[in-house]
N, C-alpha and C. Protein backbone atom coordinates (compact mmCIF):
# COMPACT_ATOMS: atom_id res chain seq x y z
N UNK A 1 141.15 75.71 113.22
CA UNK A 1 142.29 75.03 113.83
C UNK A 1 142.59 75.69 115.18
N UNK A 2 142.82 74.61 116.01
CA UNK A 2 143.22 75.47 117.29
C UNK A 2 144.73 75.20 117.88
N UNK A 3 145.06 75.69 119.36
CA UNK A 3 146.03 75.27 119.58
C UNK A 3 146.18 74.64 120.98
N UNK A 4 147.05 73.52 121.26
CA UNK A 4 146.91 72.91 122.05
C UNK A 4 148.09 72.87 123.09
N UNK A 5 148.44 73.32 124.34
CA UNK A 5 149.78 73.14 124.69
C UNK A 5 150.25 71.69 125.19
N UNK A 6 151.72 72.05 124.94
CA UNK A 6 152.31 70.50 125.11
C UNK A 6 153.10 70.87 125.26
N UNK A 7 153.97 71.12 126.96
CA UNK A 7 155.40 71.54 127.52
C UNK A 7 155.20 72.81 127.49
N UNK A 8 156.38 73.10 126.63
CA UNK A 8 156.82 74.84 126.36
C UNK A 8 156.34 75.12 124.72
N UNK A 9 155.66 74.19 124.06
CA UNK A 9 155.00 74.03 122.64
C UNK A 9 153.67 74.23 122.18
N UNK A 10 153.26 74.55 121.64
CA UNK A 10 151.95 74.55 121.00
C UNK A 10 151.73 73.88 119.90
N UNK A 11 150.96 73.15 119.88
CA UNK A 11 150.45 71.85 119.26
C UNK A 11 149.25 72.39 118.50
N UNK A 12 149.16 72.34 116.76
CA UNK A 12 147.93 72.71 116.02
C UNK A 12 146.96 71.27 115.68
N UNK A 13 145.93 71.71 116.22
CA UNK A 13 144.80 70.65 115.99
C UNK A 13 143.95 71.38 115.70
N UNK A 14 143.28 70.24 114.08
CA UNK A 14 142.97 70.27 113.34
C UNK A 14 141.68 69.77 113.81
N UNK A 15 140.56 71.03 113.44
CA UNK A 15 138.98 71.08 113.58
C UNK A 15 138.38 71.38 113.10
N UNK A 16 136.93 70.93 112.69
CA UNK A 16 136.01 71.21 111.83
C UNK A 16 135.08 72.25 112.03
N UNK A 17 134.49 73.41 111.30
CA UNK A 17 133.22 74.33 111.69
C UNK A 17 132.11 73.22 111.36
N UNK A 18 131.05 72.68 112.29
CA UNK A 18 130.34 71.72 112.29
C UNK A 18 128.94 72.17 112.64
N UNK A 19 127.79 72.05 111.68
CA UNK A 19 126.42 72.52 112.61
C UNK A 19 125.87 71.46 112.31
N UNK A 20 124.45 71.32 112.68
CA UNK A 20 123.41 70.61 112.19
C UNK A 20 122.05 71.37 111.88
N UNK A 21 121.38 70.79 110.59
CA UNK A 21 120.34 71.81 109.83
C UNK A 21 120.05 70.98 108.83
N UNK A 22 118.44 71.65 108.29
CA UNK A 22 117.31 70.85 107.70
C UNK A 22 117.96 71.61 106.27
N UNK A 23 118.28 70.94 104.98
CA UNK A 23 118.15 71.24 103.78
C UNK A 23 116.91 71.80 103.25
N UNK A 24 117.08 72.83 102.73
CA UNK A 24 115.83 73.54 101.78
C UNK A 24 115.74 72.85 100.64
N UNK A 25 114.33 72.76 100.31
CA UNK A 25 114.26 71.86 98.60
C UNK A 25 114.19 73.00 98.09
N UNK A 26 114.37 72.45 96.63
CA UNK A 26 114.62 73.71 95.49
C UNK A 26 113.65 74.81 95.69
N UNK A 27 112.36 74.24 95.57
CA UNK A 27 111.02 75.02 95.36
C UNK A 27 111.33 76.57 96.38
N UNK A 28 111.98 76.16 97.75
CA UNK A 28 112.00 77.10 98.90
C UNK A 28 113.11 77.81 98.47
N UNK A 29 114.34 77.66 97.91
CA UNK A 29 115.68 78.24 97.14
C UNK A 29 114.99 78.94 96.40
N UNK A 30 113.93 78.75 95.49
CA UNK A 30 113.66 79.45 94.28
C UNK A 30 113.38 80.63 94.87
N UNK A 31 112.55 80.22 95.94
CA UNK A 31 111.31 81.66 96.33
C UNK A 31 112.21 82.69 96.69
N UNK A 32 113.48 82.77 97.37
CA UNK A 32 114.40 83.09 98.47
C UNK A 32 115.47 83.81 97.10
N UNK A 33 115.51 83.27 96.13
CA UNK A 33 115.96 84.22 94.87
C UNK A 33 115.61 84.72 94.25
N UNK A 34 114.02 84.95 94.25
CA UNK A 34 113.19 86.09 94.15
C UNK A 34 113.12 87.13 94.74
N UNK A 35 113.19 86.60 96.05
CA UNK A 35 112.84 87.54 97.44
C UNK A 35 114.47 88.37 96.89
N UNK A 36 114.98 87.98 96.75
CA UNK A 36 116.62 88.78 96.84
C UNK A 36 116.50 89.57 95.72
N UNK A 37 116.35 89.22 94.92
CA UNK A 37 116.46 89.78 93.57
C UNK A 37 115.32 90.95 93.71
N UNK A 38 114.25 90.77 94.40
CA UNK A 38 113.17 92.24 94.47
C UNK A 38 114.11 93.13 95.79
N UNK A 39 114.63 92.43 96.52
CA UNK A 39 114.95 93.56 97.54
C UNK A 39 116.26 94.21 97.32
N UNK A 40 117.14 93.56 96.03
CA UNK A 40 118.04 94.60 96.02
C UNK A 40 117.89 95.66 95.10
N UNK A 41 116.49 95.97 94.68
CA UNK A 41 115.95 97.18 94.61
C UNK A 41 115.66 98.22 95.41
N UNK A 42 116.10 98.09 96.92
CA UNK A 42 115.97 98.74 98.04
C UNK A 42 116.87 99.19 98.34
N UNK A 43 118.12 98.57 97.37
CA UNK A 43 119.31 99.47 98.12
C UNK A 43 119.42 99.73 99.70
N UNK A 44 119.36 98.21 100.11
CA UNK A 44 119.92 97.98 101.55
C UNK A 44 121.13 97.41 101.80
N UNK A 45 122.28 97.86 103.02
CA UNK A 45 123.22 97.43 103.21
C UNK A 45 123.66 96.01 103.38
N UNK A 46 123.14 95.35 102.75
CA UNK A 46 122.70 94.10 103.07
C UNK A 46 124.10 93.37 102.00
N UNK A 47 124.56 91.95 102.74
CA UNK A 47 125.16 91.17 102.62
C UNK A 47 124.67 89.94 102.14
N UNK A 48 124.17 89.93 100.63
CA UNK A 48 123.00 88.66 100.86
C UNK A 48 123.35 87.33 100.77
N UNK A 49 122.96 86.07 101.16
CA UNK A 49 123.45 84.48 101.74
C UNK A 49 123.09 84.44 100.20
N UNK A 50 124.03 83.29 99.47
CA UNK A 50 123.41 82.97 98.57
C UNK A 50 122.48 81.83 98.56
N UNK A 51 121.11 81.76 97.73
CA UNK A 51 119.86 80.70 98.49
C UNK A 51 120.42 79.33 98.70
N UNK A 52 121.72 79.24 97.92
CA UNK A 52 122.28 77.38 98.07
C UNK A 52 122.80 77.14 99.55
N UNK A 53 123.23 78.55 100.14
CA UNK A 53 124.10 77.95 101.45
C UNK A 53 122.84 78.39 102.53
N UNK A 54 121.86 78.83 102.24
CA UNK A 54 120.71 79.22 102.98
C UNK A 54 119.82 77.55 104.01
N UNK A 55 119.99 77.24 105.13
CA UNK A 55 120.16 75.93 105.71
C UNK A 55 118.94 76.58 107.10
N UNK A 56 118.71 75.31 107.36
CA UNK A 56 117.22 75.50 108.72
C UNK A 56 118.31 75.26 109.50
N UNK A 57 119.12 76.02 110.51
CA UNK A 57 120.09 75.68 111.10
C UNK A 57 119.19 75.01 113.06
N UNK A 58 119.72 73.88 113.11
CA UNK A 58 118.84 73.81 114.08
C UNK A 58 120.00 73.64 115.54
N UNK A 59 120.83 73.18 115.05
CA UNK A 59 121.93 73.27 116.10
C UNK A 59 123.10 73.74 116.23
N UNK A 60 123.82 74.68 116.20
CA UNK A 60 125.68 75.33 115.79
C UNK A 60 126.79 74.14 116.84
N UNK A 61 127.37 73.59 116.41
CA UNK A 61 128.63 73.13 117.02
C UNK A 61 129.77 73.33 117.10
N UNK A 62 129.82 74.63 116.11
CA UNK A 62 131.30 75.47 116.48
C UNK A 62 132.33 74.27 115.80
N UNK A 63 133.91 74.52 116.05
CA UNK A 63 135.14 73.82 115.79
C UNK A 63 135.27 72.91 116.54
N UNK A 64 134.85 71.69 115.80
CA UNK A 64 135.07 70.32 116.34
C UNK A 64 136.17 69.43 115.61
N UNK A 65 136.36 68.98 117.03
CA UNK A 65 137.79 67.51 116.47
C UNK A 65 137.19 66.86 115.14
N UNK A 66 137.48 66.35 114.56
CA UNK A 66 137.21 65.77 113.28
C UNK A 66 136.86 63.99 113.84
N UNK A 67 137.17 63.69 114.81
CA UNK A 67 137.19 62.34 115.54
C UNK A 67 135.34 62.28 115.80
N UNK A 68 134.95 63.19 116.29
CA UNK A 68 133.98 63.39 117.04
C UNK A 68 132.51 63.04 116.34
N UNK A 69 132.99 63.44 115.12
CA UNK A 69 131.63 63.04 113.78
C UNK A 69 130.75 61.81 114.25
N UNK A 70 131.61 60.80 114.48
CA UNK A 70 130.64 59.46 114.43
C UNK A 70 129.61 60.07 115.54
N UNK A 71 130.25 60.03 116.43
CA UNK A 71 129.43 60.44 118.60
C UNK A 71 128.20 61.30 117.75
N UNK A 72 128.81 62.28 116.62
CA UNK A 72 127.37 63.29 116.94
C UNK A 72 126.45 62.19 116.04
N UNK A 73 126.94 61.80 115.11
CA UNK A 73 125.95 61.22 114.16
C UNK A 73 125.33 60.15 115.28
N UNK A 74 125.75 59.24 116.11
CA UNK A 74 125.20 58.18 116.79
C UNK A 74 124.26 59.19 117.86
N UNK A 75 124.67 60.29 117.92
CA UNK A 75 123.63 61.52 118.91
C UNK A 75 122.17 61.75 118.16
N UNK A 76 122.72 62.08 116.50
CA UNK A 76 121.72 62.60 115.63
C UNK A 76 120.43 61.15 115.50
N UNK A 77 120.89 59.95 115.40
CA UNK A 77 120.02 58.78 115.16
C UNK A 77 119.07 58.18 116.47
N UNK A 78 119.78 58.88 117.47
CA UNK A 78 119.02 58.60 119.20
C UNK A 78 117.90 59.94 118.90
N UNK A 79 118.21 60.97 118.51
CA UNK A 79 117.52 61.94 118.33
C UNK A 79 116.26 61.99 117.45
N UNK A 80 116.58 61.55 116.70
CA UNK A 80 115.20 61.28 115.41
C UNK A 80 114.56 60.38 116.18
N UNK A 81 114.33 59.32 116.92
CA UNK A 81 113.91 58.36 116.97
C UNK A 81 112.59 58.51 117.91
N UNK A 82 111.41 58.23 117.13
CA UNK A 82 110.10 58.64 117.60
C UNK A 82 109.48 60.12 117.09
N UNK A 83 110.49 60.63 116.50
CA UNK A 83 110.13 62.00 115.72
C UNK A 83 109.78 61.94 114.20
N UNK A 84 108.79 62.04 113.97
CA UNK A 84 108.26 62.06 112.61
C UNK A 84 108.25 63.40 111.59
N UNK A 85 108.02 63.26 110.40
CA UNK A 85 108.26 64.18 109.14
C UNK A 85 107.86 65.05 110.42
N UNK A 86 107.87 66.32 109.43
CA UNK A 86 107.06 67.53 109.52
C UNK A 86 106.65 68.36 108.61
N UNK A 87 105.80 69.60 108.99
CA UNK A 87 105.69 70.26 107.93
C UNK A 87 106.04 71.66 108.02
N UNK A 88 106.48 72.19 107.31
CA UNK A 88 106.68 73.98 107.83
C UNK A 88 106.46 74.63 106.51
N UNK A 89 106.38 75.77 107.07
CA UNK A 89 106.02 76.68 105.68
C UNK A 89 107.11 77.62 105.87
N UNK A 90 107.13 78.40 105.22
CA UNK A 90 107.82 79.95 104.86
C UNK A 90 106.91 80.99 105.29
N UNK A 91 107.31 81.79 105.64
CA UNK A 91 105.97 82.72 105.69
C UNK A 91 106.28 84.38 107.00
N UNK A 92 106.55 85.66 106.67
CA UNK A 92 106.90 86.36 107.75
C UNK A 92 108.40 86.83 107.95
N UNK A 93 108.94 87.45 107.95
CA UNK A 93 110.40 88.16 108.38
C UNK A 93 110.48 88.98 109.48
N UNK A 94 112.15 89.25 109.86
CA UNK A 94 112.64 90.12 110.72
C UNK A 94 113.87 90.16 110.75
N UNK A 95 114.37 90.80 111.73
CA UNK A 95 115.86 91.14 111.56
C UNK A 95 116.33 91.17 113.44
N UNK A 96 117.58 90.56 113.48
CA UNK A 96 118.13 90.64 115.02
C UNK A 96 119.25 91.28 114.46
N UNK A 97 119.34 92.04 115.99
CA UNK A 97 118.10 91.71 117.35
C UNK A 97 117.24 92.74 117.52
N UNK A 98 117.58 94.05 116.29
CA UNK A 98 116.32 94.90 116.75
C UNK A 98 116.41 96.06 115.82
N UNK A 99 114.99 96.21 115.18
CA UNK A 99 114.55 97.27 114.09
C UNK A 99 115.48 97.97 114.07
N UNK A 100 116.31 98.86 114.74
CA UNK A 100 116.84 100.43 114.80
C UNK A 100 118.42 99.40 114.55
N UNK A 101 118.87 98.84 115.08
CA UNK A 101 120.12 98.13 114.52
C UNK A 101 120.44 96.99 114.54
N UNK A 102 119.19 96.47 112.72
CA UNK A 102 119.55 94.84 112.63
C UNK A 102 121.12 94.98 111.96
N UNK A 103 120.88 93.82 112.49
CA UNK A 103 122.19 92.54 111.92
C UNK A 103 121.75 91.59 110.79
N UNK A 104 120.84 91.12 111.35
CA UNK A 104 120.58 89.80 110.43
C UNK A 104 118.98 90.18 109.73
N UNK A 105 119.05 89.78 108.63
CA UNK A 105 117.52 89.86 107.70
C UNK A 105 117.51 88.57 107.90
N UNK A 106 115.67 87.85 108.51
CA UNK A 106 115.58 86.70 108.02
C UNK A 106 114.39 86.93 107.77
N UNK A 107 114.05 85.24 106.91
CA UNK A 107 112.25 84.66 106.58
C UNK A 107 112.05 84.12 107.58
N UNK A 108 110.74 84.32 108.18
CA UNK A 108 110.28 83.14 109.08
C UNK A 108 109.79 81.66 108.96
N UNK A 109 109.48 80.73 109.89
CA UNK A 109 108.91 79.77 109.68
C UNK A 109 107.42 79.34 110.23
N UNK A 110 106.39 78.26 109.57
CA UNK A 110 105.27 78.55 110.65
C UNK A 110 105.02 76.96 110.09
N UNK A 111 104.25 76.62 111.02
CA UNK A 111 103.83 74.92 110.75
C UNK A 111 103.77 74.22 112.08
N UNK A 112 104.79 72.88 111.94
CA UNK A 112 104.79 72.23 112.94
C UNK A 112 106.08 73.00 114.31
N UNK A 113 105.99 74.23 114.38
CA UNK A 113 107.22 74.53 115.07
C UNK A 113 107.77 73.69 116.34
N UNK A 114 106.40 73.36 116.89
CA UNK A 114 106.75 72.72 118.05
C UNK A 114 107.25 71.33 118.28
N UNK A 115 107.05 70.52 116.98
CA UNK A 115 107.53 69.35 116.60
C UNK A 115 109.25 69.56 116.56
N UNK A 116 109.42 70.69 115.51
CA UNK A 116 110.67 70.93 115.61
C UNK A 116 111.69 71.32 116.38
N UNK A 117 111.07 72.17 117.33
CA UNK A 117 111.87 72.37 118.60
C UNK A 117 111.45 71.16 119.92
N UNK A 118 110.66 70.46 119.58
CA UNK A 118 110.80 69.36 120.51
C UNK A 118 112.43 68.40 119.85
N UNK A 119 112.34 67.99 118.52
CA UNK A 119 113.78 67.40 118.05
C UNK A 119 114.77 68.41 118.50
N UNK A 120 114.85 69.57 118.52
CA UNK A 120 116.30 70.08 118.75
C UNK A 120 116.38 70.14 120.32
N UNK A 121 115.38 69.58 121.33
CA UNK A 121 115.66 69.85 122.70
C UNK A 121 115.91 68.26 122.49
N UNK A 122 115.44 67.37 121.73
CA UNK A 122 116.25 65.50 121.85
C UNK A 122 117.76 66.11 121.26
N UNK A 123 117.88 66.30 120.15
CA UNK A 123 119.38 66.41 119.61
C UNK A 123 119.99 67.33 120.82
N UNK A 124 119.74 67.90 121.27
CA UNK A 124 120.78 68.84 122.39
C UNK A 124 120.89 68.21 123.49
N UNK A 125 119.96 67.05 123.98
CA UNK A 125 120.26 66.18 124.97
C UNK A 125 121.13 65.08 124.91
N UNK A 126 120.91 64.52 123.43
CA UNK A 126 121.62 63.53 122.83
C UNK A 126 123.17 64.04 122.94
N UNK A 127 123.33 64.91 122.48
CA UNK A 127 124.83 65.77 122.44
C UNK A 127 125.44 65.99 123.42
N UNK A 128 124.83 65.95 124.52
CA UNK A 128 125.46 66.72 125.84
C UNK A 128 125.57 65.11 126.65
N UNK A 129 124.90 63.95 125.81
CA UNK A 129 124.94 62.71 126.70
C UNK A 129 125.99 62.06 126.00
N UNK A 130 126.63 62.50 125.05
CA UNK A 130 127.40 61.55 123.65
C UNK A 130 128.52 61.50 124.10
N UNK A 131 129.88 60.44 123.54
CA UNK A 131 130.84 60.65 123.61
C UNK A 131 131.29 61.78 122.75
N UNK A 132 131.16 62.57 122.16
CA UNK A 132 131.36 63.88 121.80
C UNK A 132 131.66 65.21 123.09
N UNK A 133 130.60 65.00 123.74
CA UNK A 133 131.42 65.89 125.18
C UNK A 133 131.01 67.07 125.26
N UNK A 134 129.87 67.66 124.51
CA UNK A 134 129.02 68.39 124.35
C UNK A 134 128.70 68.65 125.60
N UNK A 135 128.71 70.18 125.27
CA UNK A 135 127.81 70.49 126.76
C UNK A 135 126.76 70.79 126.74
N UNK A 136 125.45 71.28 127.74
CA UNK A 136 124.27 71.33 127.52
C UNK A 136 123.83 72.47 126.82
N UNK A 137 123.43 72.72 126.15
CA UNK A 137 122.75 73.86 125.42
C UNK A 137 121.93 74.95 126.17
N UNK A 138 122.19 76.25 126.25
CA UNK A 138 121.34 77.33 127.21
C UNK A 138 120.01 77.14 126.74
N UNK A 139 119.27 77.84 127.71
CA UNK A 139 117.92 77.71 127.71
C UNK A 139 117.00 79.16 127.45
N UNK A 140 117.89 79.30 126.27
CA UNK A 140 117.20 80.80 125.35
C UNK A 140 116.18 80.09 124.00
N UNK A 141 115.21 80.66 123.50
CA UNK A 141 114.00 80.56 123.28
C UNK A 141 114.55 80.05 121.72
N UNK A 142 114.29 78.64 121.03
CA UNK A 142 114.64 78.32 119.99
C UNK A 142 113.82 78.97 118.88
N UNK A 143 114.28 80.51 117.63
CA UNK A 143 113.61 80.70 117.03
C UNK A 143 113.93 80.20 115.62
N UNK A 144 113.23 79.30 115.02
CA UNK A 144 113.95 78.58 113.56
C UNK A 144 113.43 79.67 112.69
N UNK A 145 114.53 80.05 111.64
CA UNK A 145 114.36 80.82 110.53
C UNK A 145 115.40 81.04 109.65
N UNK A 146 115.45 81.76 108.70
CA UNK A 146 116.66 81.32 107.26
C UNK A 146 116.77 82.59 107.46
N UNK A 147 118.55 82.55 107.65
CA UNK A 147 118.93 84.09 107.19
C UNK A 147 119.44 83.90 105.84
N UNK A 148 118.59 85.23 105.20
CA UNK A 148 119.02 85.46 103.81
C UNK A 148 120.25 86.72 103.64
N UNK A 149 120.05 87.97 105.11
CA UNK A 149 121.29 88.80 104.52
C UNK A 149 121.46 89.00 105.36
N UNK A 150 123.30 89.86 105.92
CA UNK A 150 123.90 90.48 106.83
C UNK A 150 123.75 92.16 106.43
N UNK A 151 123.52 92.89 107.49
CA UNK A 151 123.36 93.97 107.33
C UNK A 151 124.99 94.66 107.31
N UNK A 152 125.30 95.27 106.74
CA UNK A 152 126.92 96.02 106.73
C UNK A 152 127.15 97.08 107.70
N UNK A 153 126.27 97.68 107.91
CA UNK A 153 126.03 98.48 108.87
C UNK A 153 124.34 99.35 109.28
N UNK A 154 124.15 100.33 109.90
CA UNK A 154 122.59 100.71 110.21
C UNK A 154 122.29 101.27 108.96
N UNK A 155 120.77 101.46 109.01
CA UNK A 155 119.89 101.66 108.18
C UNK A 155 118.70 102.00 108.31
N UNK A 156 118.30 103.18 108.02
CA UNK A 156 116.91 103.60 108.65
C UNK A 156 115.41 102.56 108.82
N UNK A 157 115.33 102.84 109.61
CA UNK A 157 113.97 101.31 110.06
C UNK A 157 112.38 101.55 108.79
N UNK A 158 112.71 102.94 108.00
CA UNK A 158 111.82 102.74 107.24
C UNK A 158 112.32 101.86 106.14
N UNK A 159 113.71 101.66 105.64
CA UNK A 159 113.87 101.14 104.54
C UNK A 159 113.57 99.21 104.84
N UNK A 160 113.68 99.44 106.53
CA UNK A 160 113.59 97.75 106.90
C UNK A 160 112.56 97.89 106.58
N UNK A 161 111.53 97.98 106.99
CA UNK A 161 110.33 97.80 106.95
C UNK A 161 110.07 97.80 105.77
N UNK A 162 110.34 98.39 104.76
CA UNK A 162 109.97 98.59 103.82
C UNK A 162 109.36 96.75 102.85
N UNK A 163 111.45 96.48 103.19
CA UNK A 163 111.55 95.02 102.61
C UNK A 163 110.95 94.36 103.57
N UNK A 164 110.19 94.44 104.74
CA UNK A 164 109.22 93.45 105.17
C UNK A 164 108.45 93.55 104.17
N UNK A 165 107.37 94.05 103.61
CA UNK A 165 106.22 94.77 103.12
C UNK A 165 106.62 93.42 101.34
N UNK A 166 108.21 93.87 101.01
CA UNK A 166 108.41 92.98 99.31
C UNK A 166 108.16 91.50 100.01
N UNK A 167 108.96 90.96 101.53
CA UNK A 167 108.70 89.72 101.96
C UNK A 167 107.71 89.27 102.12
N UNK A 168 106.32 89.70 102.81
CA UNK A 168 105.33 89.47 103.29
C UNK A 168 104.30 89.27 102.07
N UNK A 169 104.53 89.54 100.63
CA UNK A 169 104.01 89.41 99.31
C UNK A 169 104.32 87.90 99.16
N UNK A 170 105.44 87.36 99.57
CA UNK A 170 105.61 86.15 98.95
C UNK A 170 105.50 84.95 99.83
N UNK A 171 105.05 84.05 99.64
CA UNK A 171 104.81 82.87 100.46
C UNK A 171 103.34 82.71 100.79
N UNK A 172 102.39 82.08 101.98
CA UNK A 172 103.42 80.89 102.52
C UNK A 172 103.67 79.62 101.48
N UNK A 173 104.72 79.05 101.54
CA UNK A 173 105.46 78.27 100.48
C UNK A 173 105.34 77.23 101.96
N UNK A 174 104.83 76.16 101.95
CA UNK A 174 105.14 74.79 102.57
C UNK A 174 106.14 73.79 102.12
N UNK A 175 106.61 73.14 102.69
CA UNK A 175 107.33 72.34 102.67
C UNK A 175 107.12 71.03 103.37
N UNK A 176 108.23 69.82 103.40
CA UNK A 176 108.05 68.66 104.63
C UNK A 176 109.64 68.49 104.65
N UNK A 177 109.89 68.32 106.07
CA UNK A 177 110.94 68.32 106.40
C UNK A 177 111.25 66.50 107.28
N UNK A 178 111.63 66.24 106.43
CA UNK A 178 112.29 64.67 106.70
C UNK A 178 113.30 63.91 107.53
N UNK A 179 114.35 64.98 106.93
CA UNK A 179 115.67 64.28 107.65
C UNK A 179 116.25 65.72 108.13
N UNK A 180 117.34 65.73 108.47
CA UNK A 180 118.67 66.52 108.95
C UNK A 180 120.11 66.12 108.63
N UNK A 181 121.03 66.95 108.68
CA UNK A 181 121.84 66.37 108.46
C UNK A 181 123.34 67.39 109.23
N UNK A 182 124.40 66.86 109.25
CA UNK A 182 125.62 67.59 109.68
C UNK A 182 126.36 67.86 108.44
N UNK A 183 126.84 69.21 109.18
CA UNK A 183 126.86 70.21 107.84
C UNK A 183 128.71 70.49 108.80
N UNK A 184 129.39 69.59 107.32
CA UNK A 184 130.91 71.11 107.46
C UNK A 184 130.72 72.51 106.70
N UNK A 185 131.40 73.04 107.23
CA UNK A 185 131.73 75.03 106.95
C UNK A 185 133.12 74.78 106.49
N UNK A 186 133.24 75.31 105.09
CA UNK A 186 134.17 75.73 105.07
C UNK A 186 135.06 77.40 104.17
N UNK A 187 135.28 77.86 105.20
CA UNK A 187 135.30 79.22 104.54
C UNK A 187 136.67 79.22 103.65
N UNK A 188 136.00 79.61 102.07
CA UNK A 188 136.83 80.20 101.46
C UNK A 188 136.76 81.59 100.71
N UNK A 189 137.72 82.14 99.77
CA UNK A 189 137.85 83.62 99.65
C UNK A 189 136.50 83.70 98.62
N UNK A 190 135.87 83.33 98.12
CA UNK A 190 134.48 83.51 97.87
C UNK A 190 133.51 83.32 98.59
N UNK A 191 133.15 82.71 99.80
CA UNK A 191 132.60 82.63 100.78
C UNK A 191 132.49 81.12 101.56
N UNK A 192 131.62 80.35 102.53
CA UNK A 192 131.70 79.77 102.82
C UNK A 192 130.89 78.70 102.15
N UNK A 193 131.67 77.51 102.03
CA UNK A 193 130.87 75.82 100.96
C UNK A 193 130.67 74.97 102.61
N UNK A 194 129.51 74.19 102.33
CA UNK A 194 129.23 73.52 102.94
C UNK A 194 129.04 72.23 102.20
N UNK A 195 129.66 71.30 103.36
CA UNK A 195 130.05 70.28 103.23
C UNK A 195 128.79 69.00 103.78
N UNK A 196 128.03 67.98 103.20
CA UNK A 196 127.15 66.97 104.18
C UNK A 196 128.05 65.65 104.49
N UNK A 197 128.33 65.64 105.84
CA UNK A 197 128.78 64.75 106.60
C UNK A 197 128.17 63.25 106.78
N UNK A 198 126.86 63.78 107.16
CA UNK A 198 126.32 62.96 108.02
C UNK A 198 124.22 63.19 108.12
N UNK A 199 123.52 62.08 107.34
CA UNK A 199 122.52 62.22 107.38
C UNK A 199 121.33 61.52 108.22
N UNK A 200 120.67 61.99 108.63
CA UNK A 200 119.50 61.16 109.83
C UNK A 200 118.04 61.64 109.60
N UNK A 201 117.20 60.27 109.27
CA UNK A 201 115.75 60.36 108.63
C UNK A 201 115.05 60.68 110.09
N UNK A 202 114.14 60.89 109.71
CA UNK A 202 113.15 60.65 110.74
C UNK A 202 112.01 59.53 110.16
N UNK A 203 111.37 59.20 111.70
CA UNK A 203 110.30 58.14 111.12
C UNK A 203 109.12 58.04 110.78
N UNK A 204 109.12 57.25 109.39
CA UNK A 204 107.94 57.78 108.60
C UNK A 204 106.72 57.48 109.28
C-alpha cells in the first residue's frame, strides 16, 4: 500500500506485489525437496523457499495499482505471440552475488535459454508500451534460475561449495515450459502465498 498526497492529506492506495514467472511442474518441486532435505545436513545459514512458492521468475513488477492487471495481461498476450513452448532443464547452482558473501542459493537453468530471454526482452517491451506505464527495463544480463534459500548471514565458502558438490549430484531434470503467468505476493506471518492472476500460452 502506498501513499498518495491530496492537499495537506495523504491518501492510502491500495497495491498489489505483482511479478510474472513460469510455474514448476511437480516432477521439478520434487527434485528441489530433495535437494533441501540433503542440504540441511550442512548446517547452512540458509533460509529455505519452500519448493511450492519456488517460481521461474521472469519479470518483478513490484506494487502495482490493482487497475493495471488487464494492460499487463493484454502486454503478456502481445508477448507470447510467435514464441513457442520451450524446453529447459535444471541443472548447476550458485549463489549472489558472490562466493565469500552469498545472499541467495540458487539451481540453475540450461536448454532453450535464449528462447527465453528473447520472451522476456518481448514482455519488457510489451510493458513499457502498455497502458500500464511501465517503464523500460535496464539492460543488465537476464540470468533465469530458482532460488531455493536466503542466506541469514556469511558462511565460509567451503561449506558453499560444499552444497554445490550435494546440487550438482542431482539433475539434469528437463522440463517444457508452455505458458506464464502473473503472480500476486502476498506476505503473511508464515511467509509469502502466491496468488495466479492472469495466464498466457504460448504457441504451439
Amino acid at each position: 500500500m502506498t501513499s498518495k498526497p491530496l492537499g495537506n492529506r495523504s491518501v492510502q492506495v491500495k497495491t498489489c506485489r505483482l511479478f510474472i514467472a513460469v510455474a514448476l511442474p511437480e516432477a521439478v518441486r520434487q527434485l528441489l525437496t530433495a535437494l533441501q532435505r540433503e542440504l540441511r545436513h550442512h548446517d547452512l545459514p540458509v533460509r529455505w523457499v519452500a519448493p511450492d512458492n519456488v517460481h521461474l521468475t521472469i519479470t518483478f513488477l513490484g506494487d502495482t495499482a490493482p487497475q493495471k492487471v488487464e494492460a499487463i495481461a493484454a502486454a503478456m498476450h502481445t508477448a507470447a505471440n510467435g514464441h513457442r513452448p520451450m524446453r529447459l532443464e535444471v541443472a548447476g547452482c550458485g549463489v549472489f552475488p558472490r562466493l565469500n558473501h552469498p545472499r541467495v542459493l540458487w539451481v540453475g537453468l540450461k536448454g532453450d535459454i535464449i528462447s527465453l530471454t528473447d520472451l522476456k526482452k518481448a514482455l519488457d517491451g510489451a510493458l513499457a508500451e502498455s497502458d500500464a506505464g511501465f517503464e523500460k527495463k535496464d539492460r543488465r544480463v537476464f540470468r533465469p534460475h530458482l532460488t531455493v534459500g536466503r542466506f541469514r548471514h556469511k558462511v565460509a565458502p567451503q561449506k558453499t561449495v560444499a552444497a554445490f558438490e550435494v546440487i550438482g549430484q542431482k539433475g539434469p531434470l528437463p522440463f517444457e515450459v508452455d505458458r506464464f503467468h502473473l503472480f500476486k505476493s502476498t506476505l503473511k506471518p508464515q511467509g509469502a502465498v502466491y496468488t495466479r492472476l492472469k495466464t498466457e500460452n504460448l504457441t504451439p
